[in-house]
Protein backbone atom coordinates (compact mmCIF):
# COMPACT_ATOMS: atom_id res chain seq x y z
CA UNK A 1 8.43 -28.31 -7.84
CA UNK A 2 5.68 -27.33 -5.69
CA UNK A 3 8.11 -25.81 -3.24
CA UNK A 4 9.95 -23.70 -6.15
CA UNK A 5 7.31 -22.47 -7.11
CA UNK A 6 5.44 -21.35 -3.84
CA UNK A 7 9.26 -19.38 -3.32
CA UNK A 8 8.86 -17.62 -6.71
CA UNK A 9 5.30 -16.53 -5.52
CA UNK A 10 6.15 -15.25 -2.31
CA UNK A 11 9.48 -13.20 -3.87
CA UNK A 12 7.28 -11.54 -6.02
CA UNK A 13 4.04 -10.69 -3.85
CA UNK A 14 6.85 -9.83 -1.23
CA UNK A 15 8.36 -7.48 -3.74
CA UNK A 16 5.18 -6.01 -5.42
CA UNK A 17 3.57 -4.59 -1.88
CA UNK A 18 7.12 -1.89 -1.42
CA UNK A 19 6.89 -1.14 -4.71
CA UNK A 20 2.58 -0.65 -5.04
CA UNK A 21 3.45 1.45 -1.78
CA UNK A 22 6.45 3.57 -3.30
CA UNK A 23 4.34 4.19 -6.39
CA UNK A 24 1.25 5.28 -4.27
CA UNK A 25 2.74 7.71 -1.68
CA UNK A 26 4.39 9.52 -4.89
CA UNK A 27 1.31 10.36 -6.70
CA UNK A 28 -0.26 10.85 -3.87
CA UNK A 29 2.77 13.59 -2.78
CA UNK A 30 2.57 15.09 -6.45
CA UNK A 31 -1.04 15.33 -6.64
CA UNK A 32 -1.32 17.25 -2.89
CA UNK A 33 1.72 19.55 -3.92
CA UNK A 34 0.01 20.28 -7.10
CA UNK A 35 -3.45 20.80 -5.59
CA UNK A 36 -2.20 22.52 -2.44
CA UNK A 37 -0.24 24.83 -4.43
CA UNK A 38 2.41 24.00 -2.03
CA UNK A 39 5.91 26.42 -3.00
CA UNK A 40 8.92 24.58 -4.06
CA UNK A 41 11.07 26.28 -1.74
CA UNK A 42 9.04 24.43 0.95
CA UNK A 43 8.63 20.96 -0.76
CA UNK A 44 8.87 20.19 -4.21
CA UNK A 45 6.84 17.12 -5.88
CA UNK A 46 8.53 14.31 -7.01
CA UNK A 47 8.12 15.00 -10.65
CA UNK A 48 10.71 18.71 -9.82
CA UNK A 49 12.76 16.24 -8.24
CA UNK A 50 13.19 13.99 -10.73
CA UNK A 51 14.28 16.98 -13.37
CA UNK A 52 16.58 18.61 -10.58
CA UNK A 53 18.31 15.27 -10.42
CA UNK A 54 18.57 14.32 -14.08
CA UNK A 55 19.79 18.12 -14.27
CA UNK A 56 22.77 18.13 -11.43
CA UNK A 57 23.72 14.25 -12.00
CA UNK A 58 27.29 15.24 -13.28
CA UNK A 59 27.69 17.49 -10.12
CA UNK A 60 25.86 15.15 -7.75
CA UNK A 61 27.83 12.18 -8.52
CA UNK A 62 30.87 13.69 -8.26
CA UNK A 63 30.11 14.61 -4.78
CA UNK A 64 28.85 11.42 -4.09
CA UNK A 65 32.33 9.73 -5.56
CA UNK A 66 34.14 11.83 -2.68
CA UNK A 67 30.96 9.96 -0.40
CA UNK A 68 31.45 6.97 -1.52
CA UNK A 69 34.72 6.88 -1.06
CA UNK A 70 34.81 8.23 2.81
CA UNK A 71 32.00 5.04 3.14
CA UNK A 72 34.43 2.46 1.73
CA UNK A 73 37.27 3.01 4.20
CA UNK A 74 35.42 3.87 7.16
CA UNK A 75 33.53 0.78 6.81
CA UNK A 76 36.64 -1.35 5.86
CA UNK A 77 38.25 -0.45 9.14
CA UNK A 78 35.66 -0.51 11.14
CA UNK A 79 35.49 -4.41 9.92
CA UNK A 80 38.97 -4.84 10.84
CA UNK A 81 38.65 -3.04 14.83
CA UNK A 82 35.86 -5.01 15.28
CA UNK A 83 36.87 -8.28 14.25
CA UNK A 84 40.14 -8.07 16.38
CA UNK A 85 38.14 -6.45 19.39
CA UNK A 86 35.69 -9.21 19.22
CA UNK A 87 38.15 -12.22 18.93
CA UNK A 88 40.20 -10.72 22.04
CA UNK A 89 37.02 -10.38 24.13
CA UNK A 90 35.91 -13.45 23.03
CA UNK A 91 39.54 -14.96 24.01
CA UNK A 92 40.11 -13.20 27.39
CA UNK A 93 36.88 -13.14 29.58
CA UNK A 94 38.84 -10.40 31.92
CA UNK A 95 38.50 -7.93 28.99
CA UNK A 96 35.46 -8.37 27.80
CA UNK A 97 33.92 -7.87 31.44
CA UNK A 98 35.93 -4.72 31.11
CA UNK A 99 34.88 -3.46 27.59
CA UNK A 100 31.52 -4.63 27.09
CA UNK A 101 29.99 -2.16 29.64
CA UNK A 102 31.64 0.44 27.72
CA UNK A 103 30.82 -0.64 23.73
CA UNK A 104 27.18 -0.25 25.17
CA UNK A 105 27.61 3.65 26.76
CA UNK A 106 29.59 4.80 24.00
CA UNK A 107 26.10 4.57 22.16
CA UNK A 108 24.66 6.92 24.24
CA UNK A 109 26.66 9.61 23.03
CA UNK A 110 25.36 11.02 20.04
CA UNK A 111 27.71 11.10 16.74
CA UNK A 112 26.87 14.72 15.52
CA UNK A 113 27.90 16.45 19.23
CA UNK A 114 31.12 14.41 19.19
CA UNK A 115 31.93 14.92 15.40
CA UNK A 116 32.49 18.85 15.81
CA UNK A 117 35.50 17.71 17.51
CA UNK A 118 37.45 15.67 14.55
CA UNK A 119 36.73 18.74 12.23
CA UNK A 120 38.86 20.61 15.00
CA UNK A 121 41.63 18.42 15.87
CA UNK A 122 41.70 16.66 11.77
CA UNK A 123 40.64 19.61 9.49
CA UNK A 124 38.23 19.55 7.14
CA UNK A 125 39.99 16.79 4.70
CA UNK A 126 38.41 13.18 4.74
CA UNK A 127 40.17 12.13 7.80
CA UNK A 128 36.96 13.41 10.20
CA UNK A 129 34.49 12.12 8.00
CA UNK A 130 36.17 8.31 7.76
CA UNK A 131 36.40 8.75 11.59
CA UNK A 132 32.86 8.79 11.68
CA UNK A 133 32.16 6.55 9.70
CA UNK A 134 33.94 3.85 11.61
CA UNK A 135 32.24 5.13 14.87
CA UNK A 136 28.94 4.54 13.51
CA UNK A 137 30.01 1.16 12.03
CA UNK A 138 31.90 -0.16 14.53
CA UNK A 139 29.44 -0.83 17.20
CA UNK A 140 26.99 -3.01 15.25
CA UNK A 141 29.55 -5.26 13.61
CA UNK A 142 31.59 -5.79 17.02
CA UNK A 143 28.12 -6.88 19.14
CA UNK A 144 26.80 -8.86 16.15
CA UNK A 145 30.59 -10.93 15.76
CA UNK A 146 30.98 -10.72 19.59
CA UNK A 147 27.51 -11.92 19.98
CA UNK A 148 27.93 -15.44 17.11
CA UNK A 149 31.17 -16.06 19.08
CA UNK A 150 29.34 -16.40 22.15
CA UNK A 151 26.61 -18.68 20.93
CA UNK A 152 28.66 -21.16 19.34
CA UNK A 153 27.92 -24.91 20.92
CA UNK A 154 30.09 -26.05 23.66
CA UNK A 155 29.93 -29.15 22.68
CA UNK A 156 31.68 -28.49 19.59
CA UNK A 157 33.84 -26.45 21.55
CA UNK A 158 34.44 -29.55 23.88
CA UNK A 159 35.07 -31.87 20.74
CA UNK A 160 37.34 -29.90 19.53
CA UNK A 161 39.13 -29.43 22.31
CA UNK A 162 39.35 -33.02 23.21
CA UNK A 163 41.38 -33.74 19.48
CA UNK A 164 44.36 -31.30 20.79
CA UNK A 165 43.07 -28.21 18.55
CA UNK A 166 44.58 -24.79 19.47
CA UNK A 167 42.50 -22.16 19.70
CA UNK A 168 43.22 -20.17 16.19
CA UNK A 169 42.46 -23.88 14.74
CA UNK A 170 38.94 -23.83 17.44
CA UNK A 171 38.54 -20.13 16.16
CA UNK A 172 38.96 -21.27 12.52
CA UNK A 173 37.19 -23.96 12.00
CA UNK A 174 34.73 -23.62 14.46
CA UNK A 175 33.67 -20.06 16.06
CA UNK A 176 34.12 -17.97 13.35
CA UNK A 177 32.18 -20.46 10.91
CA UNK A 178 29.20 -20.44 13.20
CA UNK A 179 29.13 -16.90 14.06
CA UNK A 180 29.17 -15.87 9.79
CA UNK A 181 25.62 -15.18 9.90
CA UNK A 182 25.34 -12.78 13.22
CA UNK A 183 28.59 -11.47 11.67
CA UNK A 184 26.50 -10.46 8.55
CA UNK A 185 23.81 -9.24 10.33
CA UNK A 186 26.16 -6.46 11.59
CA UNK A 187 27.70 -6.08 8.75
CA UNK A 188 24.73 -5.08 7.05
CA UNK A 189 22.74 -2.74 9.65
CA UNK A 190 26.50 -1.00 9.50
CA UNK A 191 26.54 -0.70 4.96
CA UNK A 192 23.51 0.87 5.75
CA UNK A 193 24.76 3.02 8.48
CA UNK A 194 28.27 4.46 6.57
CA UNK A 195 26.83 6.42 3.97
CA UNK A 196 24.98 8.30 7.23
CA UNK A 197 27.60 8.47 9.38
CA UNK A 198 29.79 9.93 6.13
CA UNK A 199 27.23 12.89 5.32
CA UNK A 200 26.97 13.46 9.07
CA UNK A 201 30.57 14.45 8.83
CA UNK A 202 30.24 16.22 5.68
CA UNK A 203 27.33 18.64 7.46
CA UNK A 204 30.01 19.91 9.86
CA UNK A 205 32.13 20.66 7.58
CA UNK A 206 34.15 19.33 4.24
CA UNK A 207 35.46 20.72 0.84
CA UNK A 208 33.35 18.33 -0.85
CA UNK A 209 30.43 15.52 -0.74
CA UNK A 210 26.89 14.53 -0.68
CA UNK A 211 26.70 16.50 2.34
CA UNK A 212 28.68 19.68 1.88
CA UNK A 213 26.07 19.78 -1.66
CA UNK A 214 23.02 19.37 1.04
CA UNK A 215 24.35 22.54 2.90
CA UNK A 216 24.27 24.39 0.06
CA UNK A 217 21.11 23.53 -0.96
CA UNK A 218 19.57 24.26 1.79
CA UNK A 219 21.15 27.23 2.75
CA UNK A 220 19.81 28.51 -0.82
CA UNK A 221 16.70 27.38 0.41
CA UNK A 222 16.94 24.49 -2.84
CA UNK A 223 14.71 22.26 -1.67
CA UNK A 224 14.27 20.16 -4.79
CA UNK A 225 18.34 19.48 -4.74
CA UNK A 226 18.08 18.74 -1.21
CA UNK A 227 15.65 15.90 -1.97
CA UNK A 228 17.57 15.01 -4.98
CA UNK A 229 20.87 14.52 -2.88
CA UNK A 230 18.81 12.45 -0.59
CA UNK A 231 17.78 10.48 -3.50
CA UNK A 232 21.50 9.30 -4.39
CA UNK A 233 22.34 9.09 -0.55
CA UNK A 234 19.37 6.20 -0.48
CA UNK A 235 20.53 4.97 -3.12
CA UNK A 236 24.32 4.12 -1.94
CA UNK A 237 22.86 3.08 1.25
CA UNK A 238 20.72 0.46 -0.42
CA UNK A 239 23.75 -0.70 -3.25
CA UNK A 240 25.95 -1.41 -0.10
CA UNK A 241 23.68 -3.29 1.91
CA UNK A 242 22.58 -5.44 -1.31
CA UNK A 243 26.37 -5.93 -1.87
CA UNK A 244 26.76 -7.08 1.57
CA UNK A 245 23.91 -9.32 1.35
CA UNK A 246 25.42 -10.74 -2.50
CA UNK A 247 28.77 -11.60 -0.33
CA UNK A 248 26.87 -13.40 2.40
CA UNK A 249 24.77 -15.81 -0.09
CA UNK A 250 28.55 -16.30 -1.99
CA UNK A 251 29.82 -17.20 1.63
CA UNK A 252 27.20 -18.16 3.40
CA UNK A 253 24.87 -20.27 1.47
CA UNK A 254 23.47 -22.80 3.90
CA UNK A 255 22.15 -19.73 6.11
CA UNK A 256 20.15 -18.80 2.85
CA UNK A 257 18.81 -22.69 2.59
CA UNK A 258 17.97 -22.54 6.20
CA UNK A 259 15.59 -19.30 6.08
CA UNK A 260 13.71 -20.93 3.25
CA UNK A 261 12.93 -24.19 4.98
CA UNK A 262 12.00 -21.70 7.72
CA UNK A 263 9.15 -20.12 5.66
């Protein structure tokens, strides 16, 4: 009982400081705009924001359905190349002492001078746009699954091993189980990542999106829709990483059992 309740305590105090600290740093931001004088061509107060947004919220969310959508499948097959990269390096040590070196340069190339180059050779559909998405996905979903694989027991490995198990049944029943929570850890540093790497593309060029509406914005010096479109970009961002974390509790649970008796 004690327990319980000590949990409930520390959810809400652990919730109330963000929130006391959202709420401050926007009244602060509207009172120095207002007493500043500041123009809203240069940075709007919160309050501007809010009516721009309730304003263009037909128009915005359209452009972030077209978003949204690039998000989904970049992020769905960036899942699916990194969970059969990750199971081959984890299977054949030869490529993995090949590949590894190179998962870990690639990330020294930033997205934005290398996304220029899909708009060229893909057009200005979604195609460019998913492509990027999956590039800036990719990379912490493979090291986190690649990473669990690694760190699974030997012993159980051993045991395993010893009862004539192949290895699917060893990756199966044993690897993949124990690497679910680094798996999840990628999974949602990368939800977080998509709706990024999608306006990213979107910047360079597109018919439509969260980003193409930024461009505008901005070049019509719009400030206040700017923010506003940065608004519903946070916003995705934060839906698909709490949807990621709802599926990891559902799959997951003992990992969620395990933090608390950390605390």
């Amino acid at each position: 009982m004690v327990s319980r309740l000590r949990r409930k305590l520390t959810s809400i105090v652990n919730g109330a400081f963000p929130l006391g600290f959202i709420v401050l740093l926007l009244v602060t931001w509207e009172y120095w705009v207002r007493w500043k004088a500041v123009q809203e061509w240069i940075l709007p107060g919160p309050a501007l924001i809010a009516r721009t947004l309730a304003d263009n919220l037909p128009l915005i969310l359209k452009h972030a359905q077209t978003t949204l959508m690039e998000c989904l499948a970049g992020f769905a097959l960036a899942i699916i190349l990194s969970f059969v990269l990750a199971f081959a390096m984890d299977e054949v040590l030869l490529l993995r002492r090949a590949l590894y070196p190179l998962l870990i340069a690639s990330q020294t190339v930033p997205i934005i001078s290398v996304a220029p180059l899909f708009i060229i050779w893909f057009g200005y559909g979604v195609m460019p746009k998913i492509i990027v998405v999956i590039l800036v996905c990719f990379f912490p979903i493979a090291l986190s699954l690649l990473g669990g694989l690694a760190a699974v027991d030997r012993e159980y490995l051993e045991l395993f091993r010893s009862m004539k198990a192949t290895r699917l049944d060893i990756f199966r029943m044993v690897k993949l189980p124990l690497a679910l929570p680094s798996f999840f850890s990628g999974l949602k540093i990368a939800a977080s990542y998509s709706v990024m790497g999608a306006v990213i593309g979107e910047w360079l060029g597109a018919k439509e999106g969260l980003g193409m509406y930024m461009t505008i914005a901005q070049r019509s010096f719009q400030v206040d829709r700017v923010f506003a479109a940065i608004l519903i970009v946070t916003a995705l961002s934060a839906a698909l990483f709490a949807l990621v974390a709802l599926i990891e509790r559902l799959v997951i649970p003992w990992n969620r059992l395990t933090e608390w008796r950390d605390l």
